[in-house]
Protein backbone atom coordinates (compact mmCIF):
# COMPACT_ATOMS: atom_id res chain seq x y z
CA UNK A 1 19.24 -6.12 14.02
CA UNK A 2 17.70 -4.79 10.80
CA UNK A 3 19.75 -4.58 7.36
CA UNK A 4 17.41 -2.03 6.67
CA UNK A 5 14.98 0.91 8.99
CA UNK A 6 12.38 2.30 6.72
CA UNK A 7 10.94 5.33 8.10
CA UNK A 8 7.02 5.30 7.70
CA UNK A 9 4.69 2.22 7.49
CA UNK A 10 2.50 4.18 4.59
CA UNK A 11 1.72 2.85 0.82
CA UNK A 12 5.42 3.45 0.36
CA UNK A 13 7.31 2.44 3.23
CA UNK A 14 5.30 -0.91 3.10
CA UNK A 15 5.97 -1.54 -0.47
CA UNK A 16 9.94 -0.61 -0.10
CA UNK A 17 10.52 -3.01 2.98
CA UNK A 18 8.00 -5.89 1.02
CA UNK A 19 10.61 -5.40 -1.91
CA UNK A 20 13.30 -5.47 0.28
CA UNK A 21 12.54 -8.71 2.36
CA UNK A 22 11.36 -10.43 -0.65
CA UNK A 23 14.90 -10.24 -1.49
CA UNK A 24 16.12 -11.35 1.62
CA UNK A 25 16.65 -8.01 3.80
CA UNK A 26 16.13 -8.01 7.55
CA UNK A 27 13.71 -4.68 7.77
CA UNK A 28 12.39 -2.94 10.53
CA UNK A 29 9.57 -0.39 10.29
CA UNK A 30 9.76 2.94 12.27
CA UNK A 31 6.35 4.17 12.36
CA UNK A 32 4.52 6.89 14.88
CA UNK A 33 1.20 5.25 14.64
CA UNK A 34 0.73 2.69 17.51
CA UNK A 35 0.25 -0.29 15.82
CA UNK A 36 0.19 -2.33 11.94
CA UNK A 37 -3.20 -2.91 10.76
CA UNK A 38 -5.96 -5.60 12.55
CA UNK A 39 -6.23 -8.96 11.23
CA UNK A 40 -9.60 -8.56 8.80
CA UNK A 41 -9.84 -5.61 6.30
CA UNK A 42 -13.30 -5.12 7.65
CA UNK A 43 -11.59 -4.20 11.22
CA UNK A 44 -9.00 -2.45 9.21
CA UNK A 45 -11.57 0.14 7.92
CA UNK A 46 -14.20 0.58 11.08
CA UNK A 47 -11.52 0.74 14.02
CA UNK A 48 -7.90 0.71 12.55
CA UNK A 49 -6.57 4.41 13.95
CA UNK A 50 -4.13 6.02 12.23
CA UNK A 51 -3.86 9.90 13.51
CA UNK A 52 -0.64 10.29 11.72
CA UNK A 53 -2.56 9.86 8.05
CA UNK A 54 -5.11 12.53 7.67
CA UNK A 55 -6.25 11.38 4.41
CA UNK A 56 -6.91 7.71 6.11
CA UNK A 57 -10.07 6.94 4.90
CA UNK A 58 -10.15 8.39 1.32
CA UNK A 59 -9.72 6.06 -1.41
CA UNK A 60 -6.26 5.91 -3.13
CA UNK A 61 -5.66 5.42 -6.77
CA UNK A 62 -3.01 3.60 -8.32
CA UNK A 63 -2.41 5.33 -11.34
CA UNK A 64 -1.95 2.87 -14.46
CA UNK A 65 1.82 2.57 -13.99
CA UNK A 66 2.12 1.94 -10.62
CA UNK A 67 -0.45 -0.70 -11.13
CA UNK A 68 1.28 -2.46 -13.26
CA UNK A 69 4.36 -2.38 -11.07
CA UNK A 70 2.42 -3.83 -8.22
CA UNK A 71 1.23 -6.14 -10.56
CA UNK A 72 4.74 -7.37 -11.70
CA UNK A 73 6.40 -7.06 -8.43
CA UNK A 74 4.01 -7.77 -5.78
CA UNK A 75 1.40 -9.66 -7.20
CA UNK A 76 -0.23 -10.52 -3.79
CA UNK A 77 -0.81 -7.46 -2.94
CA UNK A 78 -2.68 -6.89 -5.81
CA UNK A 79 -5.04 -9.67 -5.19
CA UNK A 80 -5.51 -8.69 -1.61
CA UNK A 81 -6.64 -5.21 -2.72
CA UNK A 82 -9.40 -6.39 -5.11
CA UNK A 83 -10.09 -9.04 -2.84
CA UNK A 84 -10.88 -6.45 0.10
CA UNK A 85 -12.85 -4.42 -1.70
CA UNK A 86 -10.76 -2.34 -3.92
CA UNK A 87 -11.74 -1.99 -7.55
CA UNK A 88 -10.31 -1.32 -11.02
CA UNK A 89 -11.22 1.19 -13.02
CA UNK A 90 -10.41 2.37 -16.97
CA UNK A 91 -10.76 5.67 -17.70
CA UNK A 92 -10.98 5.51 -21.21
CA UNK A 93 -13.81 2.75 -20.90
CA UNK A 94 -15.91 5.93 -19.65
CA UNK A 95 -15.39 8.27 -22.13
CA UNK A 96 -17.81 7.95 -25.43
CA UNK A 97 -16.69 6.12 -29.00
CA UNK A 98 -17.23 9.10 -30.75
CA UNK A 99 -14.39 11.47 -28.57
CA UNK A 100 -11.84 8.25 -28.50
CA UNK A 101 -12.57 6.20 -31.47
CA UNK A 102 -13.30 3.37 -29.12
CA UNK A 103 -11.75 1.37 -27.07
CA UNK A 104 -8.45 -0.26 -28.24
CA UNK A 105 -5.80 -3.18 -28.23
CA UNK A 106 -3.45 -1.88 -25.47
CA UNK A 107 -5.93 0.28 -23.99
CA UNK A 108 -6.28 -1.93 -21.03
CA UNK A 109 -2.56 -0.63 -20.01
CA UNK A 110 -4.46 2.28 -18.62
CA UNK A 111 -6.14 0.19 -15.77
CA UNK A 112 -6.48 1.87 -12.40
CA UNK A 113 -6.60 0.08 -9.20
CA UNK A 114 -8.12 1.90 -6.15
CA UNK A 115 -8.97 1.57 -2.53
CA UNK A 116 -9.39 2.79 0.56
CA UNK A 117 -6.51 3.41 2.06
CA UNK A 118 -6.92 1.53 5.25
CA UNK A 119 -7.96 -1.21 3.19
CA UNK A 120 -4.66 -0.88 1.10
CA UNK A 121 -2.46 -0.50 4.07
CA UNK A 122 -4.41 -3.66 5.94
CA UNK A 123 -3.30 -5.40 2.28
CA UNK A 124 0.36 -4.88 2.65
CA UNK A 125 0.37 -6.19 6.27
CA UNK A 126 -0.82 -9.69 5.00
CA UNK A 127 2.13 -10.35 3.01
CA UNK A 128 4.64 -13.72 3.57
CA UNK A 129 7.47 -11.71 4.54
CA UNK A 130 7.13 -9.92 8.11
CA UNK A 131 8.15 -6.77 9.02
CA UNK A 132 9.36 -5.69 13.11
CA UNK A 133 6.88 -2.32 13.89
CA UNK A 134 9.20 -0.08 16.24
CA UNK A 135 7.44 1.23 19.56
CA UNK A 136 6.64 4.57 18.52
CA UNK A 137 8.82 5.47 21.41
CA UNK A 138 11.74 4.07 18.74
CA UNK A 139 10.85 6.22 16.39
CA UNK A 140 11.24 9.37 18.44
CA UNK A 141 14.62 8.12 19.44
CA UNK A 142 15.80 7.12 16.26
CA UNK A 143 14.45 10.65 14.93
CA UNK A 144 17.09 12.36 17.59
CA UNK A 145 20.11 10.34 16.80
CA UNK A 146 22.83 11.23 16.84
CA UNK A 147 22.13 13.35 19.72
């Protein structure tokens, strides 16, 4: 039995329950797509179906922030995303001397990190800690109760 359901195997249900079982929670994921993500990002992004996300294949940005979060938190998954493809990008880096001055000490703070989102989803399946997908079946029933 789970300490914890998480509703939604997303960008945010997968990062709660990795939080969570990092710290030693039991967690099982309730989530109406079929299945967690293939085995190679690769597979991930040509056949991985996920009819419940409509925005599936657009690329996601991690605003500066929540990088750094991931960063501190969840450093693996970090390194998974870059090394599957997903990049990191500076806005200010972009943006000519002569509007920002240049390009400062502490400026780097403003880092973006962005993917595709089936490759960032595939990245938070290949974690150490394991999470139990519920049949989507489960999910319907759990969505019901109490009846």
């Amino acid at each position: 039995m789970a300490d914890v359901v998480i509703v939604g195997g997303g960008v945010v249900g997968m990062g709660l329950g990795m939080l969570l079982a990092r710290d030693g929670r039991s967690i099982t994921m309730l989530e109406r797509d079929p299945e967690p993500a293939p085995g190679e990002p690769d597979t991930a992004w040509e056949s991985w179906d996920r009819k419940g996300v409509n925005q599936f294949r657009l690329a996601h940005f991690f605003l500066a922030r929540y990088r750094n979060i991931l960063e501190q938190e969840l450093p693996e998954v970090a390194t998974s995303i870059e090394r599957d493809g997903g990049l990191r990008f500076n806005p200010l880096s972009g943006i000519p001397d002569s509007l920002t001055g240049g390009f400062r000490e502490g400026d780097e703070r403003f880092e973006l990190l962005t993917g595709r989102r089936a490759v960032v989803e595939h990245c938070g399946e290949v974690w150490p800690w394991k999470l139990c997908w519920a049949e989507p079946k489960c999910l319907r029933e759990f969505l019901r109760w109490p009846a």
